[in-house]
N, C-alpha and C. Protein backbone atom coordinates (compact mmCIF):
# COMPACT_ATOMS: atom_id res chain seq x y z
N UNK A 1 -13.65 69.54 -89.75
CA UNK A 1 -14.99 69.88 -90.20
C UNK A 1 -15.64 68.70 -90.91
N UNK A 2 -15.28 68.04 -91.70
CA UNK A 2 -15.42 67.05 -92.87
C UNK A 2 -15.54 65.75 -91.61
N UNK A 3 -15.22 65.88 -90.40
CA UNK A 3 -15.46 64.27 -89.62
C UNK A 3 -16.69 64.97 -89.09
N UNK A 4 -16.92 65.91 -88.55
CA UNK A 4 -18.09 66.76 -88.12
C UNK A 4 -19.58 66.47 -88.98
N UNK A 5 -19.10 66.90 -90.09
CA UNK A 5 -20.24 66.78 -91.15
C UNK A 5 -20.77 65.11 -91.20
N UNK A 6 -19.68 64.46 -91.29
CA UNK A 6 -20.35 62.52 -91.45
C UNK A 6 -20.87 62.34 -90.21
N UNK A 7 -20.33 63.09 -88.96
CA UNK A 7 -21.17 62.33 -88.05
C UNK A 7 -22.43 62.73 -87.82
N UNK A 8 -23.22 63.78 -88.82
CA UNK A 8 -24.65 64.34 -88.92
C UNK A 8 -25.12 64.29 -90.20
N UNK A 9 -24.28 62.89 -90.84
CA UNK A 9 -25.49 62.47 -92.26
C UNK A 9 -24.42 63.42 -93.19
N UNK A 10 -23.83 63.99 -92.91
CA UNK A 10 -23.30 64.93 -94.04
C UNK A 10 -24.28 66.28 -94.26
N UNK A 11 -24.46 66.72 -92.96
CA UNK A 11 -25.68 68.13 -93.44
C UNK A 11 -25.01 68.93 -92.14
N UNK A 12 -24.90 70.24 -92.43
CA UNK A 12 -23.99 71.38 -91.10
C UNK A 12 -25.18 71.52 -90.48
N UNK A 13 -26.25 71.88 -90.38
CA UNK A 13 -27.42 72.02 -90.05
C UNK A 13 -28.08 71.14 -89.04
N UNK A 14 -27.72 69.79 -89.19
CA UNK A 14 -28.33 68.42 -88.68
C UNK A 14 -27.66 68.85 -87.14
N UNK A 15 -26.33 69.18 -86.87
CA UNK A 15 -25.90 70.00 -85.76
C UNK A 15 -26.54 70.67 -84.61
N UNK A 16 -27.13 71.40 -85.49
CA UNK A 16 -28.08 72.40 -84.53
C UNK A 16 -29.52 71.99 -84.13
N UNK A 17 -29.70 71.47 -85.24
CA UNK A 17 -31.22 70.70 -85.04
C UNK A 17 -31.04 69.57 -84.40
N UNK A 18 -30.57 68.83 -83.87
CA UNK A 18 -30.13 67.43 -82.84
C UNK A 18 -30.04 68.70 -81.44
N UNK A 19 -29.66 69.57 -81.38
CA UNK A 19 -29.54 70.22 -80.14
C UNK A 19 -30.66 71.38 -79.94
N UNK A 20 -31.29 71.27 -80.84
CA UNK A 20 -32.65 72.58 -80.99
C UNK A 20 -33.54 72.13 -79.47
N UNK A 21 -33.69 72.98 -79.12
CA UNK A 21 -34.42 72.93 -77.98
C UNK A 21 -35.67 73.92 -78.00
N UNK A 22 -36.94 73.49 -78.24
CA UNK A 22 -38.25 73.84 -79.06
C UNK A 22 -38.62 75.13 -77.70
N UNK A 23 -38.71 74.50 -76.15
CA UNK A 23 -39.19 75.30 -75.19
C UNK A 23 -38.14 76.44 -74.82
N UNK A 24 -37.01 76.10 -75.00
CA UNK A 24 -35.95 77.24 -74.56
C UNK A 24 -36.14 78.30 -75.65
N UNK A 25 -36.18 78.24 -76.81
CA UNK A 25 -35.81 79.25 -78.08
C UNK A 25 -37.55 80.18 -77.71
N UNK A 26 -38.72 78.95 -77.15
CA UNK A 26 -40.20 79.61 -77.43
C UNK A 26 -39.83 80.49 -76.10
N UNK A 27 -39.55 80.22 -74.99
CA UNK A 27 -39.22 81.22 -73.87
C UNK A 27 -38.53 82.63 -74.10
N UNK A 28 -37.47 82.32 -74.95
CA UNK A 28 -36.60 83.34 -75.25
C UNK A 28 -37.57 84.27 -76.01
N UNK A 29 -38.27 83.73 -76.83
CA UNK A 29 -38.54 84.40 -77.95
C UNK A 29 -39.63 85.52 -77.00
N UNK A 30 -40.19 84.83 -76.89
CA UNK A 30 -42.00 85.44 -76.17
C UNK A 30 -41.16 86.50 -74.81
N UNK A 31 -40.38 86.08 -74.32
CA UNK A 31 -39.98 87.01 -73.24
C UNK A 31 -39.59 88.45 -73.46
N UNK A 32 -39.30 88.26 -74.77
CA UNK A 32 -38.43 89.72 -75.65
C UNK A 32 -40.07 90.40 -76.33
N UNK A 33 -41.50 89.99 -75.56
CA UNK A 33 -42.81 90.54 -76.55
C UNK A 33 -43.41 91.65 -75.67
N UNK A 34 -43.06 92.69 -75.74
CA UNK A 34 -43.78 93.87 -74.72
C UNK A 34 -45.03 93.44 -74.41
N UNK A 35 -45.56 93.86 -73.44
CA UNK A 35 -47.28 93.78 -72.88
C UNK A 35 -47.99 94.58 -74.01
N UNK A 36 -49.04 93.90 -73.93
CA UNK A 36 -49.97 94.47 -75.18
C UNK A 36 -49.46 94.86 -76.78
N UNK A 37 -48.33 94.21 -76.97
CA UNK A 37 -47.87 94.61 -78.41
C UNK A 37 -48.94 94.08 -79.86
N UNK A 38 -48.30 94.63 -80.54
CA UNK A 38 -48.76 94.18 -81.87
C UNK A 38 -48.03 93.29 -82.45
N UNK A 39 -48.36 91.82 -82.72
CA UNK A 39 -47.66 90.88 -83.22
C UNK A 39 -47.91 90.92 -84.56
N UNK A 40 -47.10 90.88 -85.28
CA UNK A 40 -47.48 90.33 -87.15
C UNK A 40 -46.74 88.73 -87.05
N UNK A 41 -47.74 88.01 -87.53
CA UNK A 41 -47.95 86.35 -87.14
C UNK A 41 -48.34 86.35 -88.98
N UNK A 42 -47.06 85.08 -89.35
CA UNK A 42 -46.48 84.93 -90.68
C UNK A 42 -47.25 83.87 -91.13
N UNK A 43 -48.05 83.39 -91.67
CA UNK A 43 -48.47 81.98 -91.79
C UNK A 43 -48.03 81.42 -92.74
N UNK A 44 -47.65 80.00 -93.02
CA UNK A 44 -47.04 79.98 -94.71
C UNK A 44 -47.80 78.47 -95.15
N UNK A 45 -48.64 78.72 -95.97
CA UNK A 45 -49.64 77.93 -97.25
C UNK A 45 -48.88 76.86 -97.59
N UNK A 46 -47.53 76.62 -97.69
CA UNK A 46 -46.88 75.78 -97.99
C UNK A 46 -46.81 74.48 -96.97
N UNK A 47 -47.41 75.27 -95.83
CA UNK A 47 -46.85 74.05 -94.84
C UNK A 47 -47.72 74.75 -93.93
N UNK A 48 -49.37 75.11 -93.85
CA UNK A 48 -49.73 76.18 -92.75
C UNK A 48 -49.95 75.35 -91.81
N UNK A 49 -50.64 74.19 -91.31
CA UNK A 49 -50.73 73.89 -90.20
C UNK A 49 -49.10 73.82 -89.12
N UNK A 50 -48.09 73.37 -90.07
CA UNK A 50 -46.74 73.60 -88.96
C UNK A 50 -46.71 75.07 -89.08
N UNK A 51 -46.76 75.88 -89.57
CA UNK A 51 -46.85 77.13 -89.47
C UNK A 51 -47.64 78.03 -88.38
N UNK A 52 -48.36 77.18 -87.73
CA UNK A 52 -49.16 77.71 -86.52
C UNK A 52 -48.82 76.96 -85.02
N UNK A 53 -48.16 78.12 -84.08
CA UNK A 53 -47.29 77.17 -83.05
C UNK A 53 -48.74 77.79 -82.15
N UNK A 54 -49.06 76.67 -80.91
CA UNK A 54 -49.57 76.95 -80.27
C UNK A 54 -49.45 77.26 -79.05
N UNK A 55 -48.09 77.32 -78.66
CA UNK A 55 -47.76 78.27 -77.24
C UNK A 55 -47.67 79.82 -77.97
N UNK A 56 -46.89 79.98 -79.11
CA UNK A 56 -47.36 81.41 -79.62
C UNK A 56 -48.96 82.18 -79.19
N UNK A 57 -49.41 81.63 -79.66
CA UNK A 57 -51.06 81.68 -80.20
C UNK A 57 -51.57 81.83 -78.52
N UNK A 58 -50.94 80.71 -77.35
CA UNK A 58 -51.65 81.21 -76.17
C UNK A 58 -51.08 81.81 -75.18
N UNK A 59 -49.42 82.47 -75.79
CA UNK A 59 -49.13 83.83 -75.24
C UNK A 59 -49.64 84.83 -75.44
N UNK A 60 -50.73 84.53 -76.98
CA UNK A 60 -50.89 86.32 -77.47
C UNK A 60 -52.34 86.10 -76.78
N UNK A 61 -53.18 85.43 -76.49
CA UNK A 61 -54.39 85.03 -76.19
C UNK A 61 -54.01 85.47 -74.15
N UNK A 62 -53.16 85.15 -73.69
CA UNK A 62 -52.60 85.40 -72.63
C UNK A 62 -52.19 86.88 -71.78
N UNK A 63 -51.99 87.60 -72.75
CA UNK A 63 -50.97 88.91 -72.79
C UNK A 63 -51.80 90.14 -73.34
N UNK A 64 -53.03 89.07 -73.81
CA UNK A 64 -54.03 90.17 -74.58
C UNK A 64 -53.34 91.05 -76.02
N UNK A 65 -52.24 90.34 -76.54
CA UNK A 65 -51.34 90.83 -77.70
C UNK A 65 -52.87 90.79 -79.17
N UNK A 66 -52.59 92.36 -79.34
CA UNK A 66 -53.13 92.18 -81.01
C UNK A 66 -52.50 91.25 -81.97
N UNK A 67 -53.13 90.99 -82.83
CA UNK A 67 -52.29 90.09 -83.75
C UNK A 67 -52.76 90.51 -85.09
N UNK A 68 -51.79 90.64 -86.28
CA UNK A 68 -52.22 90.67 -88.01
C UNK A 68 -51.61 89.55 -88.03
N UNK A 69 -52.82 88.58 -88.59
CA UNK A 69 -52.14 87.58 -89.36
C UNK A 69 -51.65 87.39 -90.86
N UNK A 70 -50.56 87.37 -91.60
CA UNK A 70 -50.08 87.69 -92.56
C UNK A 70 -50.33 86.29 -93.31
N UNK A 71 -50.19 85.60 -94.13
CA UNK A 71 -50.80 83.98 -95.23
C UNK A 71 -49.81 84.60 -96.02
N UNK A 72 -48.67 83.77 -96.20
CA UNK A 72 -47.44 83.79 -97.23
C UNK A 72 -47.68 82.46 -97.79
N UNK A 73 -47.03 82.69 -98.99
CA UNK A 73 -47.45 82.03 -100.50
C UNK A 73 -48.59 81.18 -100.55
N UNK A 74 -49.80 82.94 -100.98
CA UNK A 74 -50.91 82.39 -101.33
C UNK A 74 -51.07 81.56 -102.62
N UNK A 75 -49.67 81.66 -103.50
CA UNK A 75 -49.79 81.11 -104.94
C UNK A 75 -49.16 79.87 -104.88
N UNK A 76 -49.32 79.00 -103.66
CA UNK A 76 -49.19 77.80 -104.17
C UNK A 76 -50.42 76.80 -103.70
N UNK A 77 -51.49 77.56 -103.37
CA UNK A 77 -52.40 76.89 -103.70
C UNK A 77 -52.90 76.58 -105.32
N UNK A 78 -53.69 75.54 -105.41
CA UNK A 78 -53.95 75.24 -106.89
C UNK A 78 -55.05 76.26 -107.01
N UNK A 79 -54.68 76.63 -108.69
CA UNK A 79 -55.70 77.72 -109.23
C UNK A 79 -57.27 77.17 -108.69
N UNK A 80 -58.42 78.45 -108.74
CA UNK A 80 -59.32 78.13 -108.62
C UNK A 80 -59.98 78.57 -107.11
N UNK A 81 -58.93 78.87 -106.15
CA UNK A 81 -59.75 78.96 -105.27
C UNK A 81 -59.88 80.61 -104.66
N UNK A 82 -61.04 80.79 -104.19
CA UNK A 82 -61.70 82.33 -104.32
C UNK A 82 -61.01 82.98 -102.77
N UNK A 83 -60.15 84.42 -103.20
CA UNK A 83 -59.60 84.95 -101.90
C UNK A 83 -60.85 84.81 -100.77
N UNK A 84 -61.91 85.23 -100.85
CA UNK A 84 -62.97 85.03 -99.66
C UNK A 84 -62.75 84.12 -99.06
N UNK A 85 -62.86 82.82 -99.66
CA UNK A 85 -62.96 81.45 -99.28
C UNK A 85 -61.63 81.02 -98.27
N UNK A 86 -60.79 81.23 -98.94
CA UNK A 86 -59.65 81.43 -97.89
C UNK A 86 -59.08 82.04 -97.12
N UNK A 87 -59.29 83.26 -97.05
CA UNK A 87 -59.71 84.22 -95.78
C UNK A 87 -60.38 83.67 -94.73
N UNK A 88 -62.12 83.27 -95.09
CA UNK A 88 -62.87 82.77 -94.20
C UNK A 88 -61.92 81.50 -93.86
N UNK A 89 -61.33 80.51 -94.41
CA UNK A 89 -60.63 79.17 -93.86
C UNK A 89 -60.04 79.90 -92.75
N UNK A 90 -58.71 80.80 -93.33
CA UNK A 90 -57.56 81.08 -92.44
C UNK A 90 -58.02 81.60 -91.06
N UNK A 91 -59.27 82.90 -91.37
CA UNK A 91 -59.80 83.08 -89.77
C UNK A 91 -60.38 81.89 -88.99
N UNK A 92 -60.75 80.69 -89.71
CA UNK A 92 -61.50 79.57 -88.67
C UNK A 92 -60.19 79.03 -88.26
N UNK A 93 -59.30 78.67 -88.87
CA UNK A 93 -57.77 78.30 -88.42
C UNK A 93 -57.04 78.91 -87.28
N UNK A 94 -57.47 80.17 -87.12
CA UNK A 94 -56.59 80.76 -86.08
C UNK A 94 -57.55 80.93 -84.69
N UNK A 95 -58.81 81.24 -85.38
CA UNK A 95 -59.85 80.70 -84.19
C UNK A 95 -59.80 79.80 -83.60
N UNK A 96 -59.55 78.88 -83.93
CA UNK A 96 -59.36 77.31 -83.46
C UNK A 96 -57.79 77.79 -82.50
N UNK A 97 -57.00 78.09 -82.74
CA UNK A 97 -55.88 77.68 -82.32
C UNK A 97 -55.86 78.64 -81.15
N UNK A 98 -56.55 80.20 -81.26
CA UNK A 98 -56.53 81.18 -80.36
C UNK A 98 -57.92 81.04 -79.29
N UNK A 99 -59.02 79.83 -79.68
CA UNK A 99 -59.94 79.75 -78.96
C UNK A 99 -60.27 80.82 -78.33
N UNK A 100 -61.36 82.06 -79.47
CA UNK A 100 -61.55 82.98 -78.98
C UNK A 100 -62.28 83.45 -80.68
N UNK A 101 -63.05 84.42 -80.59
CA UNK A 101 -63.72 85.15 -81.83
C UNK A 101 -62.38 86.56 -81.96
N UNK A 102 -62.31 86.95 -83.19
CA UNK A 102 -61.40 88.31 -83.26
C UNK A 102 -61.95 88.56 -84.94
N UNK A 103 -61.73 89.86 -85.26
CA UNK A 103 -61.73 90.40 -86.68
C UNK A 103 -60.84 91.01 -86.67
């Protein structure tokens, strides 16, 4: 295990991610999404633009899938800024990515 670990920096993880395969896991995933389902789509503030995949976004745009978009940790934005305001951001964000109007 311990020659395993040095030959990936010393991280167990570095393992899987050297062999992560981005299109196989997005195939798998989306293939397991019934027709017309309801997706709950996670967004996270911490990191939202990687947080928005865009073969996701044009399977559900594809499949005609509803979507709730959920914005996780709204509290690490810096104080000060008004829920409206970021609401309105997050819907122009997903507009953009779903190229399409939705409420």
């Amino acid at each position: 295990m311990q020659q395993q670990q040095d030959k990936y920096d010393g991280t167990v993880l570095a393992a899987h991610v050297n062999n992560f395969d981005r299109k196989q896991m997005l195939r798998s995933m989306l293939a397991q999404i019934y027709p017309r389902s309801i997706i709950i789509y996670v967004c996270d503030f911490a990191n939202f633009e990687a947080s928005l995949v865009p073969e996701i976004f044009d399977q559900i745009v594809k499949d005609k899938h509803r979507v709730i978009i959920v914005a996780n940790k709204l509290d690490s934005l810096p104080k000060g800024f008004k829920l409206d305001s970021v609401q309105a951001w997050v819907k122009r964000q997903i507009q953009r990515q779903m190229g399409e109007d939705f409420d």
